[in-house]
Protein backbone atom coordinates (compact mmCIF):
# COMPACT_ATOMS: atom_id res chain seq x y z
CA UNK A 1 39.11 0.98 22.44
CA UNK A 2 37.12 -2.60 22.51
CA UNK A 3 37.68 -4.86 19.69
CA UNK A 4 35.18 -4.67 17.24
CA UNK A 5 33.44 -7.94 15.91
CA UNK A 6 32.33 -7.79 12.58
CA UNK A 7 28.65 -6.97 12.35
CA UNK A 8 26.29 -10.09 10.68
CA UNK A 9 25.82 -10.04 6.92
CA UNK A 10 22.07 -9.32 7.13
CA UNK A 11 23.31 -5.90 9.03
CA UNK A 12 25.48 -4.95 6.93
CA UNK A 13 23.70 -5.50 3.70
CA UNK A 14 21.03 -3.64 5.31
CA UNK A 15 22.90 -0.39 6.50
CA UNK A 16 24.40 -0.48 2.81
CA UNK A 17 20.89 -0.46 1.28
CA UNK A 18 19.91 2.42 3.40
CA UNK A 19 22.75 4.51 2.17
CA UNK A 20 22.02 4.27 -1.68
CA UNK A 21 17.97 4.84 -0.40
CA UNK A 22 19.19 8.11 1.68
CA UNK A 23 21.18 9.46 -1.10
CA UNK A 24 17.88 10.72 -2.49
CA UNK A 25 16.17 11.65 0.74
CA UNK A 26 16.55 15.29 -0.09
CA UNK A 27 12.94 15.78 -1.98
CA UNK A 28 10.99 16.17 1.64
CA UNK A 29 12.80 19.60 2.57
CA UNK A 30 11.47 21.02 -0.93
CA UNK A 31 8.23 20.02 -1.03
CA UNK A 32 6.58 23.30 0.24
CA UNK A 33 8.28 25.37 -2.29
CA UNK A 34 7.60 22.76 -5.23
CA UNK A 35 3.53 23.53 -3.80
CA UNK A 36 4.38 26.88 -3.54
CA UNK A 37 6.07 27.81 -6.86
CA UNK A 38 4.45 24.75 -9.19
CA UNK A 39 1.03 25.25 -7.71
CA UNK A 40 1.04 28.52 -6.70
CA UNK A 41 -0.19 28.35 -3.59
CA UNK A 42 0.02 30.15 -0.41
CA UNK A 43 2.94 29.40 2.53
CA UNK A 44 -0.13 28.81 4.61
CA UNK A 45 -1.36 26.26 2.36
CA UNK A 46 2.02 24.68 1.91
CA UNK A 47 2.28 24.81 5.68
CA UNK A 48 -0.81 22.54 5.96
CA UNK A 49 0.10 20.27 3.67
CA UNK A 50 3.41 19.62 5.13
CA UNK A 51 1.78 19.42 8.43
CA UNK A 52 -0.70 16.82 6.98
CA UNK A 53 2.42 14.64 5.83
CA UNK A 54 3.68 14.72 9.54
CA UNK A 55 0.47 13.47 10.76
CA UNK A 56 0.67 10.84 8.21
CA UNK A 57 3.27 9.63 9.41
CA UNK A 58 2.30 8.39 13.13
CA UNK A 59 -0.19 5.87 12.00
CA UNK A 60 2.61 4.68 8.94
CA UNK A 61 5.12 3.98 11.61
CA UNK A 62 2.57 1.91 13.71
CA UNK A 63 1.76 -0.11 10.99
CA UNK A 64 5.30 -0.95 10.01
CA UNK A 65 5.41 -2.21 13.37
CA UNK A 66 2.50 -4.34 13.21
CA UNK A 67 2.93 -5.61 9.53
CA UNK A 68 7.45 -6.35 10.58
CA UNK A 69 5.95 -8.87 13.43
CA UNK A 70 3.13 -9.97 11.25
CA UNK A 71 4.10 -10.36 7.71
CA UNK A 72 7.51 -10.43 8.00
CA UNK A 73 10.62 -7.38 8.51
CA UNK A 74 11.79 -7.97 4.33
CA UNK A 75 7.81 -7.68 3.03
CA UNK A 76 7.40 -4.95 5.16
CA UNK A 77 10.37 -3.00 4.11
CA UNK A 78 9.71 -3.93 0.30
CA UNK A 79 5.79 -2.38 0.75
CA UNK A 80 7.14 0.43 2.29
CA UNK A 81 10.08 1.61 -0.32
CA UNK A 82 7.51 0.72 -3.12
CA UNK A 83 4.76 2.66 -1.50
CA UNK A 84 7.38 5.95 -1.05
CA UNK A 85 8.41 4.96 -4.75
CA UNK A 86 4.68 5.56 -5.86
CA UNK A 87 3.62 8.50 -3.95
CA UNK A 88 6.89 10.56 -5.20
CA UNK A 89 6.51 9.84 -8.56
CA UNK A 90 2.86 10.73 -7.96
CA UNK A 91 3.66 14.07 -6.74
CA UNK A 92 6.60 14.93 -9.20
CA UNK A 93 3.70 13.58 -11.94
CA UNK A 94 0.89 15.86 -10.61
CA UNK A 95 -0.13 19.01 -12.59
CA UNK A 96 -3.22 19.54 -10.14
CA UNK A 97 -3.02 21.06 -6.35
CA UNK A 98 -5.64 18.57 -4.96
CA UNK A 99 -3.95 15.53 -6.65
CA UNK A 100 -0.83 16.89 -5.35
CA UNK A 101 -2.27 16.74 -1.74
CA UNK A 102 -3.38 13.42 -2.15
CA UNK A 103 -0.05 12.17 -3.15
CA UNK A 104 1.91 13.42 0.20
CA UNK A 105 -0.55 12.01 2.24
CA UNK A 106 0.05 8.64 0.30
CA UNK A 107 3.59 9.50 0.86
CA UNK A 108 3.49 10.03 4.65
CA UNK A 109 1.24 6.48 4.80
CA UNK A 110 3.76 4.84 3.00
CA UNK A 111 7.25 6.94 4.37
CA UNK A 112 7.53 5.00 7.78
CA UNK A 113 6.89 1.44 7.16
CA UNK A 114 10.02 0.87 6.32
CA UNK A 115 11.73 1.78 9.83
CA UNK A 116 10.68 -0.16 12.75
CA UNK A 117 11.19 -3.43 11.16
CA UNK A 118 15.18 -2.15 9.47
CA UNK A 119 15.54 -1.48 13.23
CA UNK A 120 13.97 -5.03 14.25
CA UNK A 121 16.50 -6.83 11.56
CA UNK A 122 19.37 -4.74 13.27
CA UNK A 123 18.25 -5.47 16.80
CA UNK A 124 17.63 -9.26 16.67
CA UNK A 125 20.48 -9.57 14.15
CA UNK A 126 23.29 -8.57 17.17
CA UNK A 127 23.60 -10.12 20.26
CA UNK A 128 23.00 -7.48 23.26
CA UNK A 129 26.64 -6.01 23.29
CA UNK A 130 26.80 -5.17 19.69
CA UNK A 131 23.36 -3.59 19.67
CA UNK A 132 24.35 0.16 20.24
CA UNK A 133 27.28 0.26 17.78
CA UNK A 134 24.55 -1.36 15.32
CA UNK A 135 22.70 1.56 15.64
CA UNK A 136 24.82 4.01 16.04
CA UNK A 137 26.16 2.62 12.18
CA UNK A 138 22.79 2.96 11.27
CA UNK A 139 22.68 7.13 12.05
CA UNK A 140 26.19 6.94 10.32
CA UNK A 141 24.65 5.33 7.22
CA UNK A 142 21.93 7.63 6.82
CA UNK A 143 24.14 10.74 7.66
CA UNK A 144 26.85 9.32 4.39
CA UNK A 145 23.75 9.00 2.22
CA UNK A 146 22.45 12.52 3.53
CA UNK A 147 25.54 14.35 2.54
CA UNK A 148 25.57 12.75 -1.30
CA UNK A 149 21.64 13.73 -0.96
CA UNK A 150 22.74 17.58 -0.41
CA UNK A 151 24.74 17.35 -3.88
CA UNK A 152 22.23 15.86 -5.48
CA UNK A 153 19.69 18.32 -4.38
CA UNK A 154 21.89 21.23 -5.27
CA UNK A 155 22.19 19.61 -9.15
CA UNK A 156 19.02 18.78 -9.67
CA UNK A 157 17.02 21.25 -7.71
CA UNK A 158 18.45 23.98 -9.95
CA UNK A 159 17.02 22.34 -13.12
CA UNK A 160 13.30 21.56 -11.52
CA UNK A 161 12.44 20.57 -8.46
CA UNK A 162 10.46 17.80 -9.51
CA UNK A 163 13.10 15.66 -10.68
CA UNK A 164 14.38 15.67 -6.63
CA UNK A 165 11.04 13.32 -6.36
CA UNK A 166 11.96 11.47 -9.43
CA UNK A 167 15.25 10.80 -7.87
CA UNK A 168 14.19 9.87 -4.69
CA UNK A 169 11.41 7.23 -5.83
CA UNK A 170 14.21 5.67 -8.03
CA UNK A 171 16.88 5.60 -4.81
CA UNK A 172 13.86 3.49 -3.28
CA UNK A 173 13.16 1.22 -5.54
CA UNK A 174 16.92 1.19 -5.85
CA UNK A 175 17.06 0.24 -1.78
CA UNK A 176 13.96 -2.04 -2.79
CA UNK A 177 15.81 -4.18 -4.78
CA UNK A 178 18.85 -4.63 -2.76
CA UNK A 179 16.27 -5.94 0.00
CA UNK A 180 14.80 -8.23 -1.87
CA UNK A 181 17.81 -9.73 -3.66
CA UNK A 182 20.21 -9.62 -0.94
CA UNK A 183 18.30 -10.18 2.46
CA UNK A 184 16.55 -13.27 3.29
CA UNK A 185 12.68 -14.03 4.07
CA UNK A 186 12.22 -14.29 7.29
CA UNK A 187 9.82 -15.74 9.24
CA UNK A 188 6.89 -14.12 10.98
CA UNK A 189 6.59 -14.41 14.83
CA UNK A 190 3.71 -16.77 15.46
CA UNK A 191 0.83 -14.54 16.54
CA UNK A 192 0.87 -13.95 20.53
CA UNK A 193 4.26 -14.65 21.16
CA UNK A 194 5.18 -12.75 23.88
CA UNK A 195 6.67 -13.13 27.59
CA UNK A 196 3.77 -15.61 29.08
CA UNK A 197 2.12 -16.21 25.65
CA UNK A 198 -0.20 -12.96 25.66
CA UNK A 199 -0.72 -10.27 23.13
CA UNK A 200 2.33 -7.97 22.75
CA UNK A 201 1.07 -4.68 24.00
CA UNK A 202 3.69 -2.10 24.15
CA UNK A 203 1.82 0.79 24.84
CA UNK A 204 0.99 -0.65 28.50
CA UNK A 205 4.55 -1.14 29.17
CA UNK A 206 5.26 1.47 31.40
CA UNK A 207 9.36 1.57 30.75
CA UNK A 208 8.53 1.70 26.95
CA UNK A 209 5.99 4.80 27.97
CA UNK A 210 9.16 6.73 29.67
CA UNK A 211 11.39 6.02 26.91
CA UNK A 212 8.78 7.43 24.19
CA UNK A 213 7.78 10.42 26.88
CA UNK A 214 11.75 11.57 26.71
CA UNK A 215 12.22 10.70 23.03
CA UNK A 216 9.48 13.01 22.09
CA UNK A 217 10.85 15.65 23.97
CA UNK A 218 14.24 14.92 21.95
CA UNK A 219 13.49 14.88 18.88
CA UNK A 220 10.87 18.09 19.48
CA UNK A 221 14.60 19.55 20.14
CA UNK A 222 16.43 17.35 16.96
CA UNK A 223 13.59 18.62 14.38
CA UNK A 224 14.52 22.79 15.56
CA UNK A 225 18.06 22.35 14.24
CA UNK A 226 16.08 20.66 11.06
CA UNK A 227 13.09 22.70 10.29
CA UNK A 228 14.15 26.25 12.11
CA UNK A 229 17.65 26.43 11.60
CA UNK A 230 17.53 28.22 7.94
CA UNK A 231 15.09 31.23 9.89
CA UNK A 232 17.42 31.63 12.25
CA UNK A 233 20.10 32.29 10.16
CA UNK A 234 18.30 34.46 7.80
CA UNK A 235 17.54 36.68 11.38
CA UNK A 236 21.25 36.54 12.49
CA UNK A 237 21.97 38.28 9.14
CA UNK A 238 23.47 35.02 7.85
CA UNK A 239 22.76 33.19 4.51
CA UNK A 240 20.06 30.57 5.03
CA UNK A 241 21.78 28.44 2.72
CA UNK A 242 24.65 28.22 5.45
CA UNK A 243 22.19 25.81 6.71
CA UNK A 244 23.05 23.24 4.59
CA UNK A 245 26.59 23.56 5.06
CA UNK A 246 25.77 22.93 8.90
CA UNK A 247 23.88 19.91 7.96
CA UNK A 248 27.09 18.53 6.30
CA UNK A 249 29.14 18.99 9.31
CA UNK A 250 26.70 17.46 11.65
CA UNK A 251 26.24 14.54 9.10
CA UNK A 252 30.34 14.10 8.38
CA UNK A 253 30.83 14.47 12.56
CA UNK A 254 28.56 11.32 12.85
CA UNK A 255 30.11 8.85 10.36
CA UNK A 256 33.70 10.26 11.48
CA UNK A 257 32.79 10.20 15.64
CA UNK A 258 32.07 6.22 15.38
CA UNK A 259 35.42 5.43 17.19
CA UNK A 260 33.89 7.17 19.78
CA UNK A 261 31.05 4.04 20.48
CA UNK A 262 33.51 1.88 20.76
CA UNK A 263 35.81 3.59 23.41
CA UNK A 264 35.57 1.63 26.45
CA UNK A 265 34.79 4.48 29.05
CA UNK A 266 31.34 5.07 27.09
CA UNK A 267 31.14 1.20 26.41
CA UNK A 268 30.85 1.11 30.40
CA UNK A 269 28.88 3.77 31.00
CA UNK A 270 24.76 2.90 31.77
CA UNK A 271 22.07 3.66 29.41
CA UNK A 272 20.58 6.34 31.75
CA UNK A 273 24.26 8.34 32.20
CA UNK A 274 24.97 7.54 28.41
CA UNK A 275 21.99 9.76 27.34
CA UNK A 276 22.11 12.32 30.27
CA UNK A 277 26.15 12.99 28.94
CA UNK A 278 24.27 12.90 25.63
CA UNK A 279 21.87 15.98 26.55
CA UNK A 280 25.04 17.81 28.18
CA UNK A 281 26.74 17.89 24.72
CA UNK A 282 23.61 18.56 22.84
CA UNK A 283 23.14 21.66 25.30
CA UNK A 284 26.18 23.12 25.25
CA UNK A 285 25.86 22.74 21.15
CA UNK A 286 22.23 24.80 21.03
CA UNK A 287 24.37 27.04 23.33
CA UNK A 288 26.81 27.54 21.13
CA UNK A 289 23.96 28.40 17.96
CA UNK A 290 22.67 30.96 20.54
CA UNK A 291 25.67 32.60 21.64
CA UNK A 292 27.67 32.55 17.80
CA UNK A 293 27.89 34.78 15.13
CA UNK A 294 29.95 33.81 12.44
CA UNK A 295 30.35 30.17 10.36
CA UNK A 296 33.10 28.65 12.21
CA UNK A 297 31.54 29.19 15.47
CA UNK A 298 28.51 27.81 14.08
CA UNK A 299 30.31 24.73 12.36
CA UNK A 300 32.20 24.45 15.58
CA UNK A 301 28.39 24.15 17.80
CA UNK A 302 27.15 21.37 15.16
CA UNK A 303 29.59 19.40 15.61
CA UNK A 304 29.25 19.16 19.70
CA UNK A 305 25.46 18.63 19.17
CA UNK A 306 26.40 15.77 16.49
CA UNK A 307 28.17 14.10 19.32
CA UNK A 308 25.47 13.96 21.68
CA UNK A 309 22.87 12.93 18.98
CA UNK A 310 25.23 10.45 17.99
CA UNK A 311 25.41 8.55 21.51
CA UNK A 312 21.77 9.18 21.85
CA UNK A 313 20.87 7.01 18.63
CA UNK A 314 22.85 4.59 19.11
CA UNK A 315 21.57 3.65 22.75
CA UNK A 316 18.11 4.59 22.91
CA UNK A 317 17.11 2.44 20.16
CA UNK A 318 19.00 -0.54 21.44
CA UNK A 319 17.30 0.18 24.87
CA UNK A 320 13.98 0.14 22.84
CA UNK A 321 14.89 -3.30 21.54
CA UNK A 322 16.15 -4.47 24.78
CA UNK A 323 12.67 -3.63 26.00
CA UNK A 324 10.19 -5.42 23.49
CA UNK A 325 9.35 -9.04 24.33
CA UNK A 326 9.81 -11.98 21.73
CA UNK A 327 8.08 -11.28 18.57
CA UNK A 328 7.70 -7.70 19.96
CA UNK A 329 10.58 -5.52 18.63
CA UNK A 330 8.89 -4.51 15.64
CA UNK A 331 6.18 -3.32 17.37
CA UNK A 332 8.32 -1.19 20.69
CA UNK A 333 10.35 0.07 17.78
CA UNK A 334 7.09 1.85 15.69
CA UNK A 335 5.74 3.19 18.87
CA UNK A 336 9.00 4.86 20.33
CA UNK A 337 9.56 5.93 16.54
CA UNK A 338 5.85 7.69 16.66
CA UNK A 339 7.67 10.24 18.24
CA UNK A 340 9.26 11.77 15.14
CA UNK A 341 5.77 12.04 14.00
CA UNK A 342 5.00 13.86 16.83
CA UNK A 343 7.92 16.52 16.56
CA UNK A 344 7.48 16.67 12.45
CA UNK A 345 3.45 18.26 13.04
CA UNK A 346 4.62 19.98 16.34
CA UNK A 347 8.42 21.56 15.70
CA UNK A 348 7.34 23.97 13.21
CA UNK A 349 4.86 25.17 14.72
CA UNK A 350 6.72 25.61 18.29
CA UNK A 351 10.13 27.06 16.66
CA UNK A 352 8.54 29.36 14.52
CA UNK A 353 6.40 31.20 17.00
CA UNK A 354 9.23 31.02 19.74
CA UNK A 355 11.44 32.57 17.17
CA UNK A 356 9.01 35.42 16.04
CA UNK A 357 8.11 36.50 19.62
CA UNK A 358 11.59 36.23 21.32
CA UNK A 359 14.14 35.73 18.86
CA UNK A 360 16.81 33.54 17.93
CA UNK A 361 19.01 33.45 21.24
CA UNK A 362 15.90 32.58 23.23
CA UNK A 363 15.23 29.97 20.71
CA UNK A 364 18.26 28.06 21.13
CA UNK A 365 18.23 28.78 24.76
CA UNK A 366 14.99 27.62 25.46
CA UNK A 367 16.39 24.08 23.41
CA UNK A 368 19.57 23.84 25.48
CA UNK A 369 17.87 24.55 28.89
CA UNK A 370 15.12 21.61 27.64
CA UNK A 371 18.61 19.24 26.72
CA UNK A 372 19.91 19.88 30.33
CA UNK A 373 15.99 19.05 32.23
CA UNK A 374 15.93 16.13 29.78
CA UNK A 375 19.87 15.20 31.15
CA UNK A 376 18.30 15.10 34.69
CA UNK A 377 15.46 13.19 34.05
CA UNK A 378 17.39 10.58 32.04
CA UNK A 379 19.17 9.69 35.32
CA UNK A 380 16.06 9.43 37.37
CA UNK A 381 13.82 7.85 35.46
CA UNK A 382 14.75 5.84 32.18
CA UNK A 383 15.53 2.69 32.72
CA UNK A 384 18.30 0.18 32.28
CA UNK A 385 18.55 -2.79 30.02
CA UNK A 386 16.36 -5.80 31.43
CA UNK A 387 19.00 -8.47 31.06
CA UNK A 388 16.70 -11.80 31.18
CA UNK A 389 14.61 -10.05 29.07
CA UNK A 390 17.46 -9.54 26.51
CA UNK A 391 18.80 -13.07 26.71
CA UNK A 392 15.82 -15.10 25.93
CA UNK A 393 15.50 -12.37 23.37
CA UNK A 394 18.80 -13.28 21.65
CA UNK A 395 17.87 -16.99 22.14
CA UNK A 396 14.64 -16.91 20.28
CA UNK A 397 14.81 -14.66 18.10
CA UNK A 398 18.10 -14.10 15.69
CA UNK A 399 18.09 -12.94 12.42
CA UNK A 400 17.40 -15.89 9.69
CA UNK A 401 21.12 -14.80 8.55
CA UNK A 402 23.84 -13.80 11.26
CA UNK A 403 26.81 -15.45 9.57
């Protein structure tokens, strides 16, 4: 295993403030039935609304970009947590269906702004080496603060499923003021800075246009074992509230699989075989949902596709960094991240039909045959870490605190 040198202050002050912010990440998931049984509105209707929140979403993430390399990463990520903050206490507030509406769009504007530039700070806070186990701490952090979300969702949830939005606008401005007390101000890139002085414009970089063309594709297949997962157990004859017990051991494989970054085997391995190795695991995971039929084999399935997600985190968004220019990160980072957006509006929609026409085990097989053409294409066609690129990168542009 390679030594592991100890990750800058501004990280790790970071990754900690994203734990206490995920711990109440758990409202999103219940936000149909809170339309559904405070409003008393349709599924259809709550379907919509949900989907409206996904589309929300895209332009929020391109702005974060924008406003990380224009205002500054901090601002950015204080707007954004204060903007979430708002919207949740709007909708836990709302008495009115239309109001209600309103407020999760204002949500979905505000629910993104906050990630391309907490992925900027990690990227230009680590010199090159450092950059996927950065990452891959990041997924860890989230997936610690998911699990105490689960609890909290099961406490409060069974009280009124409002107070999950209460809770998760005070985890943000919770996360808020850690940011702003703990991380410094940084400085703005000075507008234009970019390779030969030009406008940073990431969606005519053709490497950056592969990366987000596969990364769509991925987390089309991440958001089924999100969003469909609960159906599919419900169909198999299982409790859909195994689901969540699933989610725990995919989140608890993450933060305890971390070693696994740092072995030197996978240390040495390229960017385009780490991900296609990635895909193989995550295949033979959605294999293992279609094929089982009882818990442990299910348990056993989530934590193989935990693996592969895990080394696919990690490295694709410290290829995405690798890729942006000086001043740029911010920017690369919202556009590759537009592809959650993407799978959020489009995963529902895509795993509910496939499972009401051809059932579960085509489902999952249909996901694991995707994993293994996405495998392929990973060696072919993504592309490796531009090393000048990355160096004058490093030189230019570290974090205002890496001590």
């Amino acid at each position: 295993m390679l030594r592991a040198d100890p990750l800058p202050r501004a990280v790790r002050l970071l990754l900690l403030a994203r734990v206490v912010n995920q711990l109440g990440a758990f409202s999103l998931p219940f936000l149909t039935a809170l339309i559904c049984a405070g409003h008393d509105a349709s599924l259809t209707t709550a379907g919509l609304v949900s989907a409206a929140f996904g589309l929300a979403t895209i332009p929020s993430r391109l702005a974060g970009g924008r406003l990380a390399d224009r205002i500054g990463r901090r601002t950015t990520i204080l707007l954004g947590l204060c903007g979430c903050a708002v919207s949740q206490l709007a909708i836990a507030a709302c008495r009115s269906l239309v109001w209600t509406v309103a407020a999760a769009v204002l949500l979905g504007l505000a629910f993104e702004l906050y990630e391309p530039p907490s992925q900027a700070i990690i990227g230009e806070s680590v010199p090159e080496r450092q950059r996927v186990r950065a990452f891959s701490l990041l997924s860890a952090a989230l997936a610690a603060g998911g699990m105490g979300a689960g609890l909290l969702a099961a406490l409060l949830g069974r009280w009124d499923l409002r107070w999950l939005f209460v809770a998760d606008a005070a985890t943000c401005l919770s996360c808020a003021l850690l940011v702003r007390l703990a991380l410094p101000r940084d400085r703005p890139a000075p507008a234009g800075a970019d390779r030969g002085g030009s406008a940073v414009r990431p969606l005519r970089d053709r490497a950056l246009l592969t990366v987000l063309a596969t990364g769509t594709a991925y987390a089309l297949i991440n958001q089924q074992t999100v969003m469909t997962l609960p159906l599919a157990l419900a169909r198999r004859g299982l409790p859909a509230a195994d689901a969540g017990l699933l989610f725990t051991a995919t989140a608890a494989t993450t933060v305890l699989a971390q070693p696994l970054v740092r072995l030197a085997w996978t240390s040495r391995l390229t960017t385009p075989a780490a991900l296609a190795l990635a895909h193989l695991l995550l295949a033979a995971g959605l294999s293992g949902y279609a094929l089982a039929r009882t818990l442990p084999a299910l348990l056993a399935s989530a934590a193989v596709w935990s693996l592969g997600d895990l080394l696919i985190m990690g490295r694709v968004y410290a290829l995405v960094t690798d890729l942006a220019p000086p001043g740029g990160s911010g920017r690369y980072l919202a556009v590759f991240g537009t592809s959650w957006g993407v799978a959020a509006t489009l995963a529902p929609v895509l795993g509910t039909q496939l499972l009401a026409r051809a059932g579960t085990a085509t489902l999952w097989s249909t996901m694991a045959a995707l994993c293994l053409l996405l495998a392929a294409l990973h060696l072919r066609v993504t592309p490796k870490s531009p090393g000048p690129r990355t160096v004058a990168h490093e030189v230019r542009h570290r974090a205002p605190d890496a001590a």
